[in-house]
Protein backbone atom coordinates (compact mmCIF):
# COMPACT_ATOMS: atom_id res chain seq x y z
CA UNK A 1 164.59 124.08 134.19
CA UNK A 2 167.34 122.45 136.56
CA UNK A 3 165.15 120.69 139.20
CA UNK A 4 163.98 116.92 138.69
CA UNK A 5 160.46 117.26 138.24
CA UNK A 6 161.00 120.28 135.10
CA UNK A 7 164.23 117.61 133.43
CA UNK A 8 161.75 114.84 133.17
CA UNK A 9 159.34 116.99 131.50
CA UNK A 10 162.19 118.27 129.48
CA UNK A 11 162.75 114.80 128.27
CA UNK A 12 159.44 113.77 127.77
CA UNK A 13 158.62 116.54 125.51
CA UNK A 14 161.83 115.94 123.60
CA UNK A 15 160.83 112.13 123.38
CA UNK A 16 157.35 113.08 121.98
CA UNK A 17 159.00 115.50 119.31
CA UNK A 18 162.11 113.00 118.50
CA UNK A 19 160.52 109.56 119.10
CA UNK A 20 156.89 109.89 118.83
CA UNK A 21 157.13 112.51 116.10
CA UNK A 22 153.81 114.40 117.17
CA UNK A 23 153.62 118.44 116.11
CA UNK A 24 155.18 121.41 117.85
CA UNK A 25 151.52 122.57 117.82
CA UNK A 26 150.65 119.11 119.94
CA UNK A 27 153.79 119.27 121.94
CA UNK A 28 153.00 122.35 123.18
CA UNK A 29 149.42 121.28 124.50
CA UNK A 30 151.23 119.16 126.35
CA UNK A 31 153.94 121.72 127.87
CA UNK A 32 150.96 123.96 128.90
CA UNK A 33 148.79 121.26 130.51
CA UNK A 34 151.74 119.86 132.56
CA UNK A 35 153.08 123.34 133.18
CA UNK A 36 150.67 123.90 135.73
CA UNK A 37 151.05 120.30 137.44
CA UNK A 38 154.65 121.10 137.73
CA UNK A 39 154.00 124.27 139.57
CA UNK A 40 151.86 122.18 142.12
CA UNK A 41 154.77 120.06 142.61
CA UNK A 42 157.61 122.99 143.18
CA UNK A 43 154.87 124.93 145.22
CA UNK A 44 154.25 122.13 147.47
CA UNK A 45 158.29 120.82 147.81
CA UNK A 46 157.88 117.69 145.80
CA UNK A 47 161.09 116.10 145.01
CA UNK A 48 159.65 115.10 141.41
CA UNK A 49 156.65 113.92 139.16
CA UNK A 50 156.93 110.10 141.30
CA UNK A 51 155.95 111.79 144.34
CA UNK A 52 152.62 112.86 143.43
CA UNK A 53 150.24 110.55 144.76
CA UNK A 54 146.09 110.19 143.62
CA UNK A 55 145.17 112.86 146.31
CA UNK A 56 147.48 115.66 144.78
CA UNK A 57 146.39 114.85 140.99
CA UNK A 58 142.52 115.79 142.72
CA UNK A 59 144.56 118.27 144.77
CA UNK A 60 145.20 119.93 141.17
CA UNK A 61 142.45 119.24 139.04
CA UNK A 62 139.87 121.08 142.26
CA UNK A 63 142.15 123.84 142.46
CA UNK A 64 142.48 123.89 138.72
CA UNK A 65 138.69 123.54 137.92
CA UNK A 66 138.57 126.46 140.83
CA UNK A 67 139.63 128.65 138.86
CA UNK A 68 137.58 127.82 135.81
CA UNK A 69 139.40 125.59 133.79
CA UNK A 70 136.43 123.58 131.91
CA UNK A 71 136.08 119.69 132.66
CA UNK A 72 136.87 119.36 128.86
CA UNK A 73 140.20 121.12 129.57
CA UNK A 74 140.84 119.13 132.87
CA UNK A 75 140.31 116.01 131.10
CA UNK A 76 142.77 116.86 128.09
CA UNK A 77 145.15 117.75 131.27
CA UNK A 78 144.30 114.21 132.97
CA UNK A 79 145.03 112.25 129.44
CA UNK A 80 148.78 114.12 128.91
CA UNK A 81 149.33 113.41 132.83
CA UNK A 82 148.73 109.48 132.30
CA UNK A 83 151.16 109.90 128.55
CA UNK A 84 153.96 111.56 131.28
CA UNK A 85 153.29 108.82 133.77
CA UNK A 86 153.31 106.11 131.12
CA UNK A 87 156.94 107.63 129.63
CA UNK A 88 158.65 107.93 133.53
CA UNK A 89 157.34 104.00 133.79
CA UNK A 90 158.95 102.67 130.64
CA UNK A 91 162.13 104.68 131.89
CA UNK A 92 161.91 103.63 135.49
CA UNK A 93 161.35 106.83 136.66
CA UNK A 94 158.05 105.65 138.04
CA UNK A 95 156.33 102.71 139.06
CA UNK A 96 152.84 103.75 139.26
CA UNK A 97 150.41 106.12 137.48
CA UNK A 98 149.02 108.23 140.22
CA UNK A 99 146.16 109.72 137.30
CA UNK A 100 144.87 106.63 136.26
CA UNK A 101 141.93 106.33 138.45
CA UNK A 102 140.95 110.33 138.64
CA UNK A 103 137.90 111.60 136.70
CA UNK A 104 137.86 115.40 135.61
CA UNK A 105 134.37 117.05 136.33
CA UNK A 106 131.97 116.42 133.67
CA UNK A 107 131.57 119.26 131.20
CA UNK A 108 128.52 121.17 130.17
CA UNK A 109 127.13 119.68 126.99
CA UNK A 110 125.82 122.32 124.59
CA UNK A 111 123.16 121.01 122.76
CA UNK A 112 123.38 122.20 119.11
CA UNK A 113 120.57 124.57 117.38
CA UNK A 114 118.37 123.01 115.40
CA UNK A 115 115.64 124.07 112.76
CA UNK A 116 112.33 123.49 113.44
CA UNK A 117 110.52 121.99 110.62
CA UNK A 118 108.40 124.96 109.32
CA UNK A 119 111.78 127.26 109.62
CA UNK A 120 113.44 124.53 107.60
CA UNK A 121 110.39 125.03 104.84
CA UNK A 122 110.78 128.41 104.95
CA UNK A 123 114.60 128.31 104.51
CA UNK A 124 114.54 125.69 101.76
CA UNK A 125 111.32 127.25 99.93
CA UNK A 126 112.61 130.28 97.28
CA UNK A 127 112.59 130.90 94.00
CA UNK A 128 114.92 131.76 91.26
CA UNK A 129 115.81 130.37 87.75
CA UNK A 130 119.74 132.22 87.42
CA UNK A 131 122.39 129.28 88.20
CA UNK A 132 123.40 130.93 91.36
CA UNK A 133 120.53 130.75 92.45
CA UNK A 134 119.68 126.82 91.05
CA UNK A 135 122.86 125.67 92.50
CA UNK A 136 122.30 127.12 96.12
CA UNK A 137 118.36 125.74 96.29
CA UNK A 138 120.47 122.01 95.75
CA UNK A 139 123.26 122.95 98.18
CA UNK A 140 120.86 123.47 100.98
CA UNK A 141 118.60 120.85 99.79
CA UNK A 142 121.42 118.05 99.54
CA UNK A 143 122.89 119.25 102.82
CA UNK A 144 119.30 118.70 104.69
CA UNK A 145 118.54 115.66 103.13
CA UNK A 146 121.56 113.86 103.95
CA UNK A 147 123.10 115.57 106.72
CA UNK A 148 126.18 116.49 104.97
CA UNK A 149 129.05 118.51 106.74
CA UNK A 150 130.35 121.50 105.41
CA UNK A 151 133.63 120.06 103.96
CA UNK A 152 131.72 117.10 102.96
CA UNK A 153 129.50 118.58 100.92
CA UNK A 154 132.18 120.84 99.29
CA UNK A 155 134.72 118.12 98.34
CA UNK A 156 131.93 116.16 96.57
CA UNK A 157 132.65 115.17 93.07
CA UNK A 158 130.02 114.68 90.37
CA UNK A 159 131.24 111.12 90.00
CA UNK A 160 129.78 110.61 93.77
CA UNK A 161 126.23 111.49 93.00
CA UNK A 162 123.92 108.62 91.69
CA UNK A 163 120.48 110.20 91.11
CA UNK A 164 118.97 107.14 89.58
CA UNK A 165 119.66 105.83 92.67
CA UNK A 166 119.08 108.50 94.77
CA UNK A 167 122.59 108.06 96.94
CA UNK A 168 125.71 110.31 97.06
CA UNK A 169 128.96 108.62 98.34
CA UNK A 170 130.87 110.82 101.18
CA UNK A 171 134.38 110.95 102.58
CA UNK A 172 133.77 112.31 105.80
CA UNK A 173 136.50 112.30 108.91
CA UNK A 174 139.45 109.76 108.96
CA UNK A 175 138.56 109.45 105.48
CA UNK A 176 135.97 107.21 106.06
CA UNK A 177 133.73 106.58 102.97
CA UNK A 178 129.57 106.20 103.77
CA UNK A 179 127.14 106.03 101.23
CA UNK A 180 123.75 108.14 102.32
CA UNK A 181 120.16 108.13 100.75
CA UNK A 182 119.41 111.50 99.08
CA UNK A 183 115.66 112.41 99.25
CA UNK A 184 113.04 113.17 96.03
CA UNK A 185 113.07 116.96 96.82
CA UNK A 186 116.99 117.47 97.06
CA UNK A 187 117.07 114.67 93.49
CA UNK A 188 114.68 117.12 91.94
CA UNK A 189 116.80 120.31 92.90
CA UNK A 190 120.29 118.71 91.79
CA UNK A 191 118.87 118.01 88.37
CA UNK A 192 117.78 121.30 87.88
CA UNK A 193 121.42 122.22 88.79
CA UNK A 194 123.43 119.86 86.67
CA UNK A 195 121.31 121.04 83.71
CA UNK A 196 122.41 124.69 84.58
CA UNK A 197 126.34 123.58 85.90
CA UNK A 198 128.19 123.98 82.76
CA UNK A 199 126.94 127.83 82.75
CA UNK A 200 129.30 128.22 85.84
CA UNK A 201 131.67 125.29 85.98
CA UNK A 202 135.59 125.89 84.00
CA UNK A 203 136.26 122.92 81.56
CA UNK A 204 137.18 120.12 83.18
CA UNK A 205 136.50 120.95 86.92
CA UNK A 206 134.98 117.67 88.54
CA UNK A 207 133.14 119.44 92.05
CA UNK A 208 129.52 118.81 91.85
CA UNK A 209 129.30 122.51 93.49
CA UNK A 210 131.05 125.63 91.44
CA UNK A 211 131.16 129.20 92.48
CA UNK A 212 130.66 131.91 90.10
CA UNK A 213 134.30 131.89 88.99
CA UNK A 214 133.93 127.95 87.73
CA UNK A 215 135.62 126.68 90.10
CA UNK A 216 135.11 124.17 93.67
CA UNK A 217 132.86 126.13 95.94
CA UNK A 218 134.56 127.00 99.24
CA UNK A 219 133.05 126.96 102.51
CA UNK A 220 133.56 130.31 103.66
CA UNK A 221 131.43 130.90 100.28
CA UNK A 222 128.55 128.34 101.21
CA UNK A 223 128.13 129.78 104.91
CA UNK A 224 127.92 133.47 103.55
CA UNK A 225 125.20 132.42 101.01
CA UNK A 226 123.71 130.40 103.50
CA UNK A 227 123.59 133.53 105.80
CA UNK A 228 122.45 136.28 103.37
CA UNK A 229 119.73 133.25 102.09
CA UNK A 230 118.12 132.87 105.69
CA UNK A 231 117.99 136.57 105.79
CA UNK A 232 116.26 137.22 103.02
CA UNK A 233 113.51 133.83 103.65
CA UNK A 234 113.25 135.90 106.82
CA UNK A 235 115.02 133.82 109.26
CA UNK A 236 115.21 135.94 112.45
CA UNK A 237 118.45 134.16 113.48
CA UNK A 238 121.67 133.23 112.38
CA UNK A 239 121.85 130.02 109.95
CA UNK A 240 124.87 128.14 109.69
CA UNK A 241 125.87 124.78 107.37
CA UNK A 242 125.96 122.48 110.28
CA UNK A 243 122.81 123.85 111.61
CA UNK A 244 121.22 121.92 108.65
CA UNK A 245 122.68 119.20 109.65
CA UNK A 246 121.79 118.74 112.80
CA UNK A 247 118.53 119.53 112.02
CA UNK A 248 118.26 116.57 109.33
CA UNK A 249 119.50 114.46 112.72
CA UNK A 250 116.92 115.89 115.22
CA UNK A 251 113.93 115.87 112.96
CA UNK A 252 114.94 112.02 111.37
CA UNK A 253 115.70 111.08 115.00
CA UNK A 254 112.31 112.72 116.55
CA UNK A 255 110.25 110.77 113.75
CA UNK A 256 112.02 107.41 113.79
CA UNK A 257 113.46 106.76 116.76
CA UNK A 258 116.49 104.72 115.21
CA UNK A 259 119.13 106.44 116.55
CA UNK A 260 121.80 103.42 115.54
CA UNK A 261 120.47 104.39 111.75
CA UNK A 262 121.11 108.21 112.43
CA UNK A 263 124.13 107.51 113.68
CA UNK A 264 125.16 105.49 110.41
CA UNK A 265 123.79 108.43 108.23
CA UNK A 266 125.82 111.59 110.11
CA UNK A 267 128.88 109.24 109.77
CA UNK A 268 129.34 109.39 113.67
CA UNK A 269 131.92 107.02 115.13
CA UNK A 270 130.48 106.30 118.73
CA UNK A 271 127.18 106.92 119.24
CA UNK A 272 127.93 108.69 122.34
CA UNK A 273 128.16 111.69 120.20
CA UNK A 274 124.58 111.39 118.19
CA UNK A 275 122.78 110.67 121.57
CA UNK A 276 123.01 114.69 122.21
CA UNK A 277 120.21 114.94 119.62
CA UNK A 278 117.46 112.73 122.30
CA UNK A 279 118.75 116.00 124.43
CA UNK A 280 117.37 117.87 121.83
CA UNK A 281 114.01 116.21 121.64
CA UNK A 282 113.21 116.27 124.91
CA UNK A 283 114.37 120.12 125.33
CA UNK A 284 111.14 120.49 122.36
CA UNK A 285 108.79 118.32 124.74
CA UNK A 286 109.86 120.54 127.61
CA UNK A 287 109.34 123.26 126.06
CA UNK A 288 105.96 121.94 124.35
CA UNK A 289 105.05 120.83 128.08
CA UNK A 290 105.65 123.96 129.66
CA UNK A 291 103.39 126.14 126.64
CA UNK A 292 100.65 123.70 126.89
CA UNK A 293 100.22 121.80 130.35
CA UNK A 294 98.08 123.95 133.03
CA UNK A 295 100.08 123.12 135.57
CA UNK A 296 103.95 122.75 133.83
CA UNK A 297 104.74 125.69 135.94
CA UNK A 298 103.03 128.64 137.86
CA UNK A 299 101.56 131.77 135.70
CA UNK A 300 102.90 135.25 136.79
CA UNK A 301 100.75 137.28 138.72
């Protein structure tokens, strides 16, 4: 690059590697996203990034979200815009941030598959006295009952269970520590597993959950069992780890109606993200509605 507009974004790229010390892998986010603002600029004769005004950062993101670029995409596009501006301003390269007061288009929410109860029986309701088959009955149970993620409930510990208690102490993202309430069904299927552990688990491996080999329990493993397990409780769909869990959020959340509490108990950090599970709800009463009510909508002919 030898125009004005590509040696700024030369430098800012260099100044997020060398001063900010963020990954190649992040770096290049960056280089794509702005990549195609920097076209804009050449294609319409801009003499550099402090010539764009508000109308051509809409100019870009319409044309952009034209051709199909998601309003999740645009946004991450819009947030390493305002980083650019932000660098050119403490350089004097710029003296205002022509992105600051542009909105991407929202972005379709997909609302996550849930369990219904009865499914959630079925799943959950299977025999079998061989360990394997012990430990997996108190995988799935734990996961329900407390809404576990996947790598949450594999890095547990048997030091972070307390059955008299009925809690289990989680490190779930940023490291963030939340104790969560373990119900009387999944207490009743982790004793019957810690009597049966030490068939499975090496000496001195300290995962509550072993595979077959004695060691930690990976998650590839857990969503394979998971899978074959649905199949044979004959699940006519495809059951995944965090399909429990947010099925332990939209049943809690449909009987309670606390969803500060739910929020607590996924470990969510803005309850921005738990509210999709009210989406969920009312999809069921929709869908309740339109079974039930005469009149929900008109009968084919």
């Amino acid at each position: 690059m030898t125009d004005a507009a590509g040696e700024q974004l030369d430098a800012f790229l260099g100044y997020l590697g060398g001063v900010r010390r963020l990954s190649p892998r992040t770096i290049d986010g960056y280089r794509r996203d702005l990549s195609s603002v920097l076209r804009y600029i050449r294609e319409r004769g801009l003499r550099d990034w402090q010539s764009m005004t508000v109308h051509d950062v809409r100019a870009v993101v319409a044309q952009l979200h034209r051709r199909g670029l998601s309003g999740r995409s645009l946004q991450r596009l819009l947030s390493a815009l305002r980083t650019l501006f932000a660098y050119l301003m403490s350089q004097g390269l710029a003296g205002h941030d022509p992105a600051a007061g542009v909105r991407a288009p929202k972005h379709a929410r997909h609302l996550p598959e849930v369990l219904d109860p009865d499914e959630t029986a079925r799943l959950l309701d299977f025999d079998g006295n061989d360990p394997l088959a012990v430990r997996d009955r108190a995988l799935l149970e734990l996961i329900y009952s407390s809404g576990l993620r996947l790598a949450e409930v594999v890095s547990l510990d048997l030091a972070t269970l307390d059955l008299p208690d009925g809690t289990v102490r989680v490190t779930g993202k940023g490291a963030k520590d939340r104790v969560v309430p373990v119900g009387r069904y999944a207490v009743r299927a982790l004793r019957a597993w810690l009597d049966r552990r030490s068939d499975l688990a090496a000496p001195g491996e300290t995962a509550l959950f072993v595979s077959r080999r004695g060691r930690r329990l990976s998650p590839r493993s857990v969503q394979l069992r998971l899978r074959q397990r649905a199949l044979r409780q004959g699940l006519d769909r495809p059951v995944h780890p965090h399909m429990l869990r947010h099925s332990f959020a939209s049943h809690l959340l449909e009987s309670s109606g606390d969803l500060r509490a739910v929020q607590d108990l996924l470990g969510h950090a803005d309850i921005s993200t738990t509210q999709i599970y009210t989406h969920v709800d009312f999809q069921h009463l929709a869908e309740v509605y339109d079974r039930a009510h005469p009149r929900a909508r008109r009968r084919k002919r």
